[in-house]
Protein backbone atom coordinates (compact mmCIF):
# COMPACT_ATOMS: atom_id res chain seq x y z
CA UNK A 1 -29.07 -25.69 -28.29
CA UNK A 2 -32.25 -26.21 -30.30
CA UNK A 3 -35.23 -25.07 -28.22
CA UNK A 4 -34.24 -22.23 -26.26
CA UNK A 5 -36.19 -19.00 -26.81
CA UNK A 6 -33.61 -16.50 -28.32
CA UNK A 7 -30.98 -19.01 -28.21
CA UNK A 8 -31.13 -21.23 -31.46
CA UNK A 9 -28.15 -22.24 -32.92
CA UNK A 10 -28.32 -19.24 -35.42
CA UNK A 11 -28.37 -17.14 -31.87
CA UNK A 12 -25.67 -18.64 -30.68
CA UNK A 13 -23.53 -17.50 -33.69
CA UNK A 14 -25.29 -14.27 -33.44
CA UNK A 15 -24.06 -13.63 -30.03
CA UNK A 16 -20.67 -14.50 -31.06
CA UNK A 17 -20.68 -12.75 -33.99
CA UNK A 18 -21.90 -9.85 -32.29
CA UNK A 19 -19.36 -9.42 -29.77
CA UNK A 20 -16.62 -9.13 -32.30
CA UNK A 21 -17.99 -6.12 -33.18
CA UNK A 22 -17.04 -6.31 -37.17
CA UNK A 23 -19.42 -5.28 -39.62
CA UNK A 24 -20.66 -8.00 -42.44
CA UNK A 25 -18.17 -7.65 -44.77
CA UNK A 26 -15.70 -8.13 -42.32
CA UNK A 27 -17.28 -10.98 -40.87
CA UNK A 28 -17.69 -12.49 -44.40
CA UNK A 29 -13.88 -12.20 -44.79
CA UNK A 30 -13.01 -13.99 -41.79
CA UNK A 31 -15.19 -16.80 -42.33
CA UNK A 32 -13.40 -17.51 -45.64
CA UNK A 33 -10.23 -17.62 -43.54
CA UNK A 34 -12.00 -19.76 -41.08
CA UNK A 35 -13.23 -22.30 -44.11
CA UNK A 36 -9.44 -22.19 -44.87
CA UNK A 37 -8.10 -23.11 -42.42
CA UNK A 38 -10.59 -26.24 -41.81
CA UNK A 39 -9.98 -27.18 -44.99
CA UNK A 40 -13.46 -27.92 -46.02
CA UNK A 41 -16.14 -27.41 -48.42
CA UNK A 42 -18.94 -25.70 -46.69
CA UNK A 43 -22.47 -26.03 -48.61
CA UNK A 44 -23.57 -22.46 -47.61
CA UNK A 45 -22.87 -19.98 -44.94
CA UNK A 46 -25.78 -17.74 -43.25
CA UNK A 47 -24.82 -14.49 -41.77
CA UNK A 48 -27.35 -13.42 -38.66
CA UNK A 49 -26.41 -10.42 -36.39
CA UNK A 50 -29.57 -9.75 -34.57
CA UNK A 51 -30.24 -8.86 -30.61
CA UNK A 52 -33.71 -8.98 -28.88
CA UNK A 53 -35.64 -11.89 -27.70
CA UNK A 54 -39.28 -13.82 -28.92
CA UNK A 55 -41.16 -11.23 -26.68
CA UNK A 56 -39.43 -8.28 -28.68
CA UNK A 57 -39.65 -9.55 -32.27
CA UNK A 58 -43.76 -11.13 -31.91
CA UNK A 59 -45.44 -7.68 -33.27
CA UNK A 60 -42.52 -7.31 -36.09
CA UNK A 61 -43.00 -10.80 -37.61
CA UNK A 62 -45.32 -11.52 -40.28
CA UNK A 63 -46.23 -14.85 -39.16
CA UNK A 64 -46.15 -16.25 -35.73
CA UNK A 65 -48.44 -19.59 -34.78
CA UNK A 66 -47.89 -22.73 -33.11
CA UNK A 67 -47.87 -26.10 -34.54
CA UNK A 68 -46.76 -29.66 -34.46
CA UNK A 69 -44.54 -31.49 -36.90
CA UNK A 70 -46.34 -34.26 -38.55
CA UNK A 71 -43.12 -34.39 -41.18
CA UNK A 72 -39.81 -34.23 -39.92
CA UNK A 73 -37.06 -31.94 -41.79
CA UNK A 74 -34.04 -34.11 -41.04
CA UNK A 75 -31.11 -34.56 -39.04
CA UNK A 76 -27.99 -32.70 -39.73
CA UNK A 77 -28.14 -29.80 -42.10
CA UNK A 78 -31.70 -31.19 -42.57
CA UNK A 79 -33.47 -32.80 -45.93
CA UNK A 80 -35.80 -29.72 -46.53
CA UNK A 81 -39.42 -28.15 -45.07
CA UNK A 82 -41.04 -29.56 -42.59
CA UNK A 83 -44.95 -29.99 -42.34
CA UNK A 84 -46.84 -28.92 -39.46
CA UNK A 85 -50.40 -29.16 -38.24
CA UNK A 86 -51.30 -25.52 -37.04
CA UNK A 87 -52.82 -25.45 -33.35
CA UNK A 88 -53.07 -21.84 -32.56
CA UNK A 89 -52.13 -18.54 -34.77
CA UNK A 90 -51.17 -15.48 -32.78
CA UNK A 91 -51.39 -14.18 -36.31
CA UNK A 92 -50.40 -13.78 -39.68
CA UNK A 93 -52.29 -16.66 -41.05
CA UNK A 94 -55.75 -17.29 -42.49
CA UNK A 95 -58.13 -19.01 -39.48
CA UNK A 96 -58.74 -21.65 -41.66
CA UNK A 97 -55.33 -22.98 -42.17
CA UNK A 98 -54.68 -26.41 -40.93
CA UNK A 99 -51.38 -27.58 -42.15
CA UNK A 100 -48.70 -25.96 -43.62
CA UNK A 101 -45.45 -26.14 -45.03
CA UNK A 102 -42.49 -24.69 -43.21
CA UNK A 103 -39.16 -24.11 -45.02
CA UNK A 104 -36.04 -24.91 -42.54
CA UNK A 105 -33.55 -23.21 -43.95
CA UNK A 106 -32.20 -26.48 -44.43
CA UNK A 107 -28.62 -26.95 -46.14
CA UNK A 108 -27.24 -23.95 -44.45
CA UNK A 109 -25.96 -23.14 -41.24
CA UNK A 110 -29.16 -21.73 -39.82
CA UNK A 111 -30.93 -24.42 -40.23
CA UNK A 112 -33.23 -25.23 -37.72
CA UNK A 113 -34.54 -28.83 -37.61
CA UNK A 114 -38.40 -29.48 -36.79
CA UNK A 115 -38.76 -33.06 -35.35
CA UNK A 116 -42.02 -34.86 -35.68
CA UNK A 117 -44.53 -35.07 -33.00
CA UNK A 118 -42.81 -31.89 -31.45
CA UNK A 119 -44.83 -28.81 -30.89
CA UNK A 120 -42.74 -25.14 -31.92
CA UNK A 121 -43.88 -21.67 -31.86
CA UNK A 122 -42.99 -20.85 -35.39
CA UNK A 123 -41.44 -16.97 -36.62
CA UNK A 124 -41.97 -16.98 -40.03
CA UNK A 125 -42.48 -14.55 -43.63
CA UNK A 126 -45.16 -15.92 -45.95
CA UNK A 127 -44.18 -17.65 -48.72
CA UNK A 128 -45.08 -16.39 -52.40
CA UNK A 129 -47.02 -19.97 -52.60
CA UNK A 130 -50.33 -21.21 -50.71
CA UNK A 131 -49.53 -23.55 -47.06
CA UNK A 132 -46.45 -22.31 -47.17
CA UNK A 133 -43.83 -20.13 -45.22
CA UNK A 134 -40.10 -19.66 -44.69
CA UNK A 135 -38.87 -19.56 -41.11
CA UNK A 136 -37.24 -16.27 -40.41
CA UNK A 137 -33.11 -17.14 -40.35
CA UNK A 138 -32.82 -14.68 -37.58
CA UNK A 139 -36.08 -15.19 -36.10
CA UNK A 140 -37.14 -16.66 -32.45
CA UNK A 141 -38.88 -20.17 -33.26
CA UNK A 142 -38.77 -22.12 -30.41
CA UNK A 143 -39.74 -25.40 -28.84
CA UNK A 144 -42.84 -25.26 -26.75
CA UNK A 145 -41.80 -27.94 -24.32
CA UNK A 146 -39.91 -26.31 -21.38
CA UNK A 147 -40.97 -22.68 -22.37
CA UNK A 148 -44.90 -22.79 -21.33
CA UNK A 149 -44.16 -19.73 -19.72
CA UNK A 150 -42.59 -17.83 -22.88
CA UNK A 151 -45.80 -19.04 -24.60
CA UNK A 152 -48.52 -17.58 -22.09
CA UNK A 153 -46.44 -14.39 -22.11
CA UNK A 154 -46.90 -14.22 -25.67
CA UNK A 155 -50.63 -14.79 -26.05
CA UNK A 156 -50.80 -12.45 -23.15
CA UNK A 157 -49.12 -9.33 -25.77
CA UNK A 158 -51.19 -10.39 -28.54
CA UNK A 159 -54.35 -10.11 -26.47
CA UNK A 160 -53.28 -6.25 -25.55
CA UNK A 161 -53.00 -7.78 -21.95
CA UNK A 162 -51.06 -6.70 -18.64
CA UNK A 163 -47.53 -6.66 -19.38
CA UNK A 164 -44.81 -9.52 -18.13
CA UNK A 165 -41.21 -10.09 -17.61
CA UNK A 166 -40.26 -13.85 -18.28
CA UNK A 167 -37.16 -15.70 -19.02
CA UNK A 168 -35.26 -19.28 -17.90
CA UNK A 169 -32.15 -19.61 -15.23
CA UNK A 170 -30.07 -22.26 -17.25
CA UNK A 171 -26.74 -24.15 -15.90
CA UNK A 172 -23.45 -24.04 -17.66
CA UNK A 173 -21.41 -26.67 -17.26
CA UNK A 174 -17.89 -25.50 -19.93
CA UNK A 175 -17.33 -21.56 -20.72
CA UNK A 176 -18.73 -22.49 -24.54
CA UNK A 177 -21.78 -24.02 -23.29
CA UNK A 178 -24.46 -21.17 -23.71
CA UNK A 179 -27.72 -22.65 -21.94
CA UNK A 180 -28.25 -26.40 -20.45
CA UNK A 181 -30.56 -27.46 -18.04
CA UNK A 182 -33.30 -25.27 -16.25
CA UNK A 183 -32.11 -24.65 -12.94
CA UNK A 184 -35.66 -24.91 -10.86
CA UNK A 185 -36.03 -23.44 -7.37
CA UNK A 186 -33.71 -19.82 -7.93
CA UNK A 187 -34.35 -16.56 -6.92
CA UNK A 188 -35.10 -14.10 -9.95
CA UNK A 189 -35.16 -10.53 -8.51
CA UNK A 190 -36.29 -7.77 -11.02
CA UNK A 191 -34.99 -4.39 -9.66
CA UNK A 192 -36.61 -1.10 -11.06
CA UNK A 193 -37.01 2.33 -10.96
CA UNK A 194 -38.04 2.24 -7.18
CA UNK A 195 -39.61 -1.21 -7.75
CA UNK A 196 -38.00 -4.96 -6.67
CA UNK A 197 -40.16 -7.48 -7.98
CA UNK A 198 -39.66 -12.00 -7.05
CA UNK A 199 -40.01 -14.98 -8.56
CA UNK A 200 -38.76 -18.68 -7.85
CA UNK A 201 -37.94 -21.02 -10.75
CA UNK A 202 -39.62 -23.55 -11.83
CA UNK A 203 -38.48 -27.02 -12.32
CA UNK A 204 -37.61 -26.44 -16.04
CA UNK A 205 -35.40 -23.23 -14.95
CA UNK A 206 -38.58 -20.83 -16.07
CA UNK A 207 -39.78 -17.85 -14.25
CA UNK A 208 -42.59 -15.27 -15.09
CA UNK A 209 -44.31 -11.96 -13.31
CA UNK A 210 -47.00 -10.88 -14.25
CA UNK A 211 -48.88 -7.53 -14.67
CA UNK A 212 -45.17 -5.66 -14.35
CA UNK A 213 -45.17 -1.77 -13.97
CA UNK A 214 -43.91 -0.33 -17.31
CA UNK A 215 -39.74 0.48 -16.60
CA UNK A 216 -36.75 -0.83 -16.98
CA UNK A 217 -35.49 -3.63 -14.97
CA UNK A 218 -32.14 -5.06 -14.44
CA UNK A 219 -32.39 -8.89 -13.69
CA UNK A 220 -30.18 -11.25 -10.96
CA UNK A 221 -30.06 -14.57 -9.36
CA UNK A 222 -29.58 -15.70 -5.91
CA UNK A 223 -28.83 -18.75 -4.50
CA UNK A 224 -26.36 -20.66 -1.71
CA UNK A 225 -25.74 -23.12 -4.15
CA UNK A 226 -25.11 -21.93 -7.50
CA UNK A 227 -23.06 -17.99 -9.27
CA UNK A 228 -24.63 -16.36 -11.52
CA UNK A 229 -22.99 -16.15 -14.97
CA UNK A 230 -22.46 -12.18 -16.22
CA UNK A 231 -23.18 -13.25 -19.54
CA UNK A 232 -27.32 -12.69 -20.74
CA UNK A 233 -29.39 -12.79 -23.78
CA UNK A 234 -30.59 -10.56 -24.76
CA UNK A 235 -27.34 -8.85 -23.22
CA UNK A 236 -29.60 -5.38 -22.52
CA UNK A 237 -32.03 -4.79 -19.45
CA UNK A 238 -35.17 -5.36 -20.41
CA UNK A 239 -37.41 -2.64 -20.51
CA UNK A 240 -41.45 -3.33 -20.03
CA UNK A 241 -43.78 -1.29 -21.92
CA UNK A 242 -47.48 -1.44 -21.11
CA UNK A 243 -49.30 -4.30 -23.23
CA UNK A 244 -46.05 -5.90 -24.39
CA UNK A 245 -43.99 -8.88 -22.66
CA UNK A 246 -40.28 -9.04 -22.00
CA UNK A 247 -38.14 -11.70 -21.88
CA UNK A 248 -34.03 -12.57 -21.14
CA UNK A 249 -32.25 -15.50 -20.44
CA UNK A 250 -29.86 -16.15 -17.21
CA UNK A 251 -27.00 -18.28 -16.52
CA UNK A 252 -25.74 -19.99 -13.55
CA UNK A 253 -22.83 -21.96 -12.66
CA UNK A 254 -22.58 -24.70 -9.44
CA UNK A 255 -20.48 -23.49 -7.02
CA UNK A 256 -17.83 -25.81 -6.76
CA UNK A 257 -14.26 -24.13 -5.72
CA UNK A 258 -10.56 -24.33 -4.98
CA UNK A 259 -8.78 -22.65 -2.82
CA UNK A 260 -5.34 -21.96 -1.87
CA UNK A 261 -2.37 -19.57 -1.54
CA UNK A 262 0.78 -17.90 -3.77
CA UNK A 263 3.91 -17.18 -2.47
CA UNK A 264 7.23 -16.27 -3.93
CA UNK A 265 10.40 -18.73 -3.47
CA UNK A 266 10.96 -16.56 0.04
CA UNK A 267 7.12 -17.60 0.64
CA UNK A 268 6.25 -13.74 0.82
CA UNK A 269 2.42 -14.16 -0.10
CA UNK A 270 1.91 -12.66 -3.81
CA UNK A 271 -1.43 -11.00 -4.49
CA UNK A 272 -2.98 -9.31 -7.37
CA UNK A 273 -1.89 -12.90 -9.51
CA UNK A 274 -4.42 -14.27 -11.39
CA UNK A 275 -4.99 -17.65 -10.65
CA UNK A 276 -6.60 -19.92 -13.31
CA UNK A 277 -8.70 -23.56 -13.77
CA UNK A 278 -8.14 -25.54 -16.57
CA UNK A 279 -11.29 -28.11 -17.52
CA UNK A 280 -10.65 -30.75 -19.55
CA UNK A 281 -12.19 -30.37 -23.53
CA UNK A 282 -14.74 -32.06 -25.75
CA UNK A 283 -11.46 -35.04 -26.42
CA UNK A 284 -11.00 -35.39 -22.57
CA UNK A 285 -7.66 -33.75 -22.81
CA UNK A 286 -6.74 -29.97 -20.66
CA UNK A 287 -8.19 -27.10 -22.32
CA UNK A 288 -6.42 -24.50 -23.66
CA UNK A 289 -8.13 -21.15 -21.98
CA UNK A 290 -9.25 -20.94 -18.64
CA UNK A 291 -12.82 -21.93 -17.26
CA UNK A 292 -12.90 -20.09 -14.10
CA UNK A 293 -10.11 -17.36 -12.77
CA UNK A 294 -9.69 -15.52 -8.96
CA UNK A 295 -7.28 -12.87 -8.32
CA UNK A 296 -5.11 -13.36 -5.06
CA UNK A 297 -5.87 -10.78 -2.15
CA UNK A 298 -3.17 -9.18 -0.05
CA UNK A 299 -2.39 -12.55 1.77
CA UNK A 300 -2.10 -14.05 -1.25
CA UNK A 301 -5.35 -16.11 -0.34
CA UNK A 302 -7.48 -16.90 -3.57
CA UNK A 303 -10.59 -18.83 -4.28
CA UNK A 304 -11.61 -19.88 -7.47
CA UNK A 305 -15.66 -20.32 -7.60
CA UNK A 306 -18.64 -21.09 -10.01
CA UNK A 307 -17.12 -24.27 -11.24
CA UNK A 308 -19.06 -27.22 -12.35
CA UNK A 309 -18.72 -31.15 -11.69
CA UNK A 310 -15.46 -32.34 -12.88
CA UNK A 311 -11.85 -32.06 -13.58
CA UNK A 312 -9.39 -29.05 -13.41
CA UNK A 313 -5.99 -27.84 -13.33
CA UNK A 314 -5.06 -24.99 -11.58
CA UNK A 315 -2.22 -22.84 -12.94
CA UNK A 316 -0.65 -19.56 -13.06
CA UNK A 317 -0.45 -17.87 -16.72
CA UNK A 318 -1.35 -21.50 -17.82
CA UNK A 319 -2.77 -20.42 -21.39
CA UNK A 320 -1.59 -22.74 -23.66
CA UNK A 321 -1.39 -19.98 -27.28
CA UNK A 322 -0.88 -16.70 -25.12
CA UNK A 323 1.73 -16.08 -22.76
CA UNK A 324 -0.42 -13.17 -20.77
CA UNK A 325 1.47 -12.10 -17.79
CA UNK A 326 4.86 -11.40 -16.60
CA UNK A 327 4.56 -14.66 -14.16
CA UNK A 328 6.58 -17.70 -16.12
CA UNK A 329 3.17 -20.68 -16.02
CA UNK A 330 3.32 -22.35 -13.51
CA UNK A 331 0.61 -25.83 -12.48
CA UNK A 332 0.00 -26.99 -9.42
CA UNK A 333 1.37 -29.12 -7.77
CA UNK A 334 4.83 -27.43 -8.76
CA UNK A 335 5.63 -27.68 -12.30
CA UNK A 336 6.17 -25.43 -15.59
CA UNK A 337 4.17 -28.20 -18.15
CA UNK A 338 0.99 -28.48 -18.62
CA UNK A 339 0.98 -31.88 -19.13
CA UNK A 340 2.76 -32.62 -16.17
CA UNK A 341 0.25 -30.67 -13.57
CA UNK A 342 -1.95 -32.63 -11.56
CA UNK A 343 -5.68 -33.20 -12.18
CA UNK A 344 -8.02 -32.09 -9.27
CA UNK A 345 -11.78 -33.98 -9.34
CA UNK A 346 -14.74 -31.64 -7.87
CA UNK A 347 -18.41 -33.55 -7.40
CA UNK A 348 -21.09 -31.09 -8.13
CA UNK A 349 -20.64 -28.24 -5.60
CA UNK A 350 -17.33 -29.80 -3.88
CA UNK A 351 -14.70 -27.62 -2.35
CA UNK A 352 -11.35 -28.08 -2.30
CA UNK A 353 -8.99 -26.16 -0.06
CA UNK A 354 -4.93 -25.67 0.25
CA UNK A 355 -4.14 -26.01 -3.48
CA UNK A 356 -1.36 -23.64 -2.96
CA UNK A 357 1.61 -22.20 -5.74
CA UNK A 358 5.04 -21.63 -5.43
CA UNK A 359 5.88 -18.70 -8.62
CA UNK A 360 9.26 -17.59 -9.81
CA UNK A 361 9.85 -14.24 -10.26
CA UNK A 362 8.12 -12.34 -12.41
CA UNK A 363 10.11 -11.97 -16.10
CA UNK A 364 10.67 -8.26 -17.52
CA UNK A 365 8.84 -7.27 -20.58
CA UNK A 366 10.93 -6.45 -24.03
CA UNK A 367 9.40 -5.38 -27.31
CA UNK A 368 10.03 -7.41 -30.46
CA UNK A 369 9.64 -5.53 -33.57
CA UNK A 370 8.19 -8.36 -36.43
CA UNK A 371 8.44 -7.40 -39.91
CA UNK A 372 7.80 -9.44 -42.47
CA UNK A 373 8.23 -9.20 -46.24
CA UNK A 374 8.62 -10.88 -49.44
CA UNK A 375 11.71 -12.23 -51.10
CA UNK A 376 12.03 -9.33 -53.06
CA UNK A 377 11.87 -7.25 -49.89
CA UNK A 378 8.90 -5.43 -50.70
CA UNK A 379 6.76 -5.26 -47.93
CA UNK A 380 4.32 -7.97 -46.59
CA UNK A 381 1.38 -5.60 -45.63
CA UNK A 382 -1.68 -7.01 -43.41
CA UNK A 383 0.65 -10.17 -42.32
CA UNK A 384 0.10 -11.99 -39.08
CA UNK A 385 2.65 -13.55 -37.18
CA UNK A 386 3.01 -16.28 -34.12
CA UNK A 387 5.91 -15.74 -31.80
CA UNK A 388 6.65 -19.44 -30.41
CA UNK A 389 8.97 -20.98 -28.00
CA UNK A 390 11.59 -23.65 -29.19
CA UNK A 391 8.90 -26.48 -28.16
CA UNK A 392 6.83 -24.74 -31.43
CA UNK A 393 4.17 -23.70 -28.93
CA UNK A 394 2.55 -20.31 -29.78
CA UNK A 395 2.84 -17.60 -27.05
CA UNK A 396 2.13 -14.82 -28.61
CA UNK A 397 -0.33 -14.05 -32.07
CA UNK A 398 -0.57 -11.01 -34.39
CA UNK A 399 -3.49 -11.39 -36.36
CA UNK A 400 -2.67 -8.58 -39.13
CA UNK A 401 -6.20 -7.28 -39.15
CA UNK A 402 -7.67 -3.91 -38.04
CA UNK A 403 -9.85 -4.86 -35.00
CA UNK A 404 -12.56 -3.15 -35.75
CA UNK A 405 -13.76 -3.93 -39.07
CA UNK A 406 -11.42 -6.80 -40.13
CA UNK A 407 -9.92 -5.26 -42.90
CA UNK A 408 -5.75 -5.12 -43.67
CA UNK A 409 -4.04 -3.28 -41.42
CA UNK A 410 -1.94 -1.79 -43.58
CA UNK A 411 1.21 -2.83 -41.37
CA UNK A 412 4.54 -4.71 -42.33
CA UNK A 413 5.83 -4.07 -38.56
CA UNK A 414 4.00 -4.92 -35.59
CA UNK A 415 5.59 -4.96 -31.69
CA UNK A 416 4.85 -7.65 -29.55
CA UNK A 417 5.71 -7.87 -26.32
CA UNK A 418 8.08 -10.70 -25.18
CA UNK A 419 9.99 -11.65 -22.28
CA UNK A 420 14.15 -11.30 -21.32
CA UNK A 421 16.24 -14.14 -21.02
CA UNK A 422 13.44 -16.33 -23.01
CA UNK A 423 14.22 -17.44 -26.69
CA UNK A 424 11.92 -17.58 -29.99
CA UNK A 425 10.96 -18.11 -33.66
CA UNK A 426 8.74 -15.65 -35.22
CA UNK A 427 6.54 -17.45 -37.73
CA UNK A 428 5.20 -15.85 -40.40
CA UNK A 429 2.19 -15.95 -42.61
CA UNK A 430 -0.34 -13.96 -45.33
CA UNK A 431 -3.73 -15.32 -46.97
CA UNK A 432 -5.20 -13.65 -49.90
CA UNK A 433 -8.73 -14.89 -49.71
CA UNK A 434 -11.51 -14.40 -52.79
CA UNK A 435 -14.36 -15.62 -53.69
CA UNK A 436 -14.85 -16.76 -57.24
CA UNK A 437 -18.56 -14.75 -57.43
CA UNK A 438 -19.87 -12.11 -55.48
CA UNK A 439 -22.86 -13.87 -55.07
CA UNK A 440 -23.62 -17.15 -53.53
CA UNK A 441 -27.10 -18.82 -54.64
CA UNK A 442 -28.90 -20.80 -51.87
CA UNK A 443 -27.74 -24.71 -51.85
CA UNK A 444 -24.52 -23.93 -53.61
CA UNK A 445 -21.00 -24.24 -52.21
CA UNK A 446 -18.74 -21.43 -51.74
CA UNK A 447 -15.62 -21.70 -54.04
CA UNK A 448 -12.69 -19.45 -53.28
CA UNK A 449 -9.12 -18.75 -54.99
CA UNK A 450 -6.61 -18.67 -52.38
CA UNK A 451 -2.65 -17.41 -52.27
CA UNK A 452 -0.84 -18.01 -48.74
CA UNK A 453 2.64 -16.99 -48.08
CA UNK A 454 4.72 -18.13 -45.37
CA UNK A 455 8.13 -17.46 -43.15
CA UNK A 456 10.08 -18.50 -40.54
CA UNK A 457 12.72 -16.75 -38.49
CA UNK A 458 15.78 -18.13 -36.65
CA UNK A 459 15.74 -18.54 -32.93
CA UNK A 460 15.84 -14.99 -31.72
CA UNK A 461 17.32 -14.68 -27.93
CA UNK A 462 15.64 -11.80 -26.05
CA UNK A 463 18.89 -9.72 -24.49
CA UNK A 464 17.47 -6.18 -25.13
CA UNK A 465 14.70 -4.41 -24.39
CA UNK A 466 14.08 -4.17 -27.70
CA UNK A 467 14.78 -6.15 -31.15
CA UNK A 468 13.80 -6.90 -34.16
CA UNK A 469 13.03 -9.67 -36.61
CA UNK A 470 12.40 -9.94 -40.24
CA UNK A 471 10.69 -12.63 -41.52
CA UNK A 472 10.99 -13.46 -45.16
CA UNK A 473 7.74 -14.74 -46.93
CA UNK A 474 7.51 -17.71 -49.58
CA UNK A 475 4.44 -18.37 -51.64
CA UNK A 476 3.13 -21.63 -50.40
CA UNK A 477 2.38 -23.63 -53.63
CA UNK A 478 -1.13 -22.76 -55.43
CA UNK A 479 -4.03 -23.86 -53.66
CA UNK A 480 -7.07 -25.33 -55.65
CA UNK A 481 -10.03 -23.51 -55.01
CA UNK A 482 -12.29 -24.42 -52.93
């Protein structure tokens, strides 16, 4: 993802990060869990919740200048600084600099590597030491290849010049893919405060107008060949303010689609059903969440669109850890396994038609009460739990964390909703994360003392609308820190 103005790798996580809307220590907290659970040593973690683009953030950065790497700073998690030969300084630096040392962040998760012979436009805080500077974590360094446009718009603000809106269309090709390829030859239409503004793509996905009225400007894309994505960064309409540049990011997907039907077993056409496509993940095998989705109309027509080259599966409540909707799953061709469904191939931009589902009827909802405790029958508080079929396949997940800021709940008893007739185990688990310091120095790994309890219920038929299950907790035996 390296090279894509506002959309470094430490963006990437930003955006993510961002959307779970948790505050830092929260965050911090679930990351431990996350280390956990991967059972890894990781050298150092770097926290980055920041919005805004390279446009937004020039005038608030110390240092901002362009350059070329004449010393690499490593592959990976990088070897350290890299050196660069200065070409141009938008400002922050001495005119008579030449060369200078950048440091990388390397080591850490932010790291962003430099490659030799490249050329970057570099966000940076001076260093306490001469030729030197630290590239902002959170900043908006880019590669200059590909993003010419970024780069005029840029000079343009620090020369007090006419103001511009720029940005790139890129494709998506999986639903965790944030940017690819420029997509040259799109429509961009600006649309303002009694202003509409054009411009086409160019062959790198870039796009630029120039000397923009000052306002605020919602961005789309149009084209017979390709859907726009909803998700943006930044996420926020830009707003262009006289002197300054603007910039966002768009997504598009090709528009390859299935089509097809849903009926019941009396083949009465079902609508309002969401219909899903499976794509097949980074090991070749069917993903677990849905690429694309369509909800059927009132003839129970549907048509799934946006989707890329490739392979799919099309299913009804097909998620593979959440059992979603009243609707057993159900794949086409006509089966309830996932693994048994069959594959459907789409070129780039392919359609294919009369994919149609047969559903059962739709299951009734109960309520299973989960509470889970320890053997002395004290109360488990802040526990998760996974409600599973007999297969041990997770259909439901209580996470046993307030959603908001990631802290305990405070709970022993949580209500899930589950299905009549159907049969389950209730598996349940608690994690006492904690770090060994409060502080982490730079380069050194994070070590962490942690207690897990765990439980498992007998197989709990669903014959009322509402049960409950108590799941006894064990301390797992000590884990070494980490």
């Amino acid at each position: 993802m390296q090279g894509l103005p506002g959309l470094s790798a430490e963006k990437a996580s930003a955006m993510f990060r961002r959307e779970l809307s948790l505050d830092q220590k929260a965050m911090a907290r679930i990351f431990l869990l996350f280390v956990f659970g991967l059972g890894q040593t990781v050298a150092l973690a770097c926290s980055c919740v920041t919005s805004g683009s390279a446009c937004g953030a020039l005038q608030g950065t110390q240092v901002v200048f362009v350059g070329r790497v004449i010393e690499d700073s490593g592959e990976g998690f990088g070897k350290g600084p890299a050196k660069m030969a200065v070409e141009e300084i938008l400002h922050g630096l001495p005119k008579e600099v030449r060369e200078i040392t950048v440091e990388t962040g390397a080591g850490t998760s932010c790291y962003m590597r430099l490659q030799k012979d490249e050329r970057y436009v570099i966000y940076a805080t001076a260093s306490g030491s001469s030729g030197r500077v630290s590239r902002n974590f959170c900043s908006f360094s880019f590669l200059v290849a590909g993003n010419e446009a970024l780069l005029a718009a840029l000079r343009e603000e620090q020369a007090q010049g006419k103001p511009r809106l720029v940005g790139k269309v890129q494709l998506r090709t999986s639903q965790f893919d944030a940017g690819g390829n420029g997509v040259g030859g799109l429509r961009v239409t600006a649309t303002g405060d009694g202003t509409k503004l054009d411009a086409i793509t160019r062959s790198n996905g870039e796009f630029e107008l120039r000397d923009v009225p000052v306002g605020k400007y919602h961005l789309s894309v149009s084209s017979v060949d390709y859907i726009e994505d909803q998700d943006r960064f930044p996420r926020e309409d830009p707003t262009v303010r006289s002197g300054l540049c603007e910039y966002q990011n768009l997504f598009v997907w090709p528009d390859g689609r299935i089509a097809g039907s849903l009926s019941d077993a009396n083949g009465k056409a079902l609508s309002g059903v969401t219909v899903q496509a499976f794509a097949r993940d980074r090991r070749g095998e069917l993903g677990t969440s849905p690429v694309k989705a369509a909800v059927s109309a009132d003839d129970g027509s549907y048509v799934i669109r946006g989707l890329p080259a490739g392979d799919f599966v099309v299913g009804v409540n097909g998620e593979k850890y959440d059992d979603k909707a009243p609707w057993p799953p159900m794949f086409y061709p006509r089966t309830a396994n996932r693994d048994s469904a069959q594959w459907l191939h789409l070129d780039q931009g392919q359609r294919q038609a009369a994919i149609d589902l047969q559903l059962a009827s739709p299951r009734k909802i109960a309520v299973l009460h989960i509470e889970t405790v320890f053997e002395d029958g004290s109360p488990a508080f802040g526990a998760g739990a996974n409600v599973e079929n007999l297969e041990g396949i997770q259909r439901f997940f209580v996470l046993g964390l307030d959603k908001r800021t990631g802290e305990n709940d405070q709970k022993s008893v949580h209500d899930v909703n589950v299905y009549m007739g159907e049969t389950y185990r209730v598996r349940g688990f608690l994690h006492e994360v904690k770090s060994e310091s409060d502080t982490v120095a730079v380069g050194q790994p994070i070590r962490m003392n942690v207690r897990s309890w765990k439980g498992l219920s007998a197989p709990v038929e669903i014959t009322a609308p509402e049960l409950r299950v108590r799941v006894v907790l064990a301390e797992e035996p000590a884990a070494r820190s980490r």
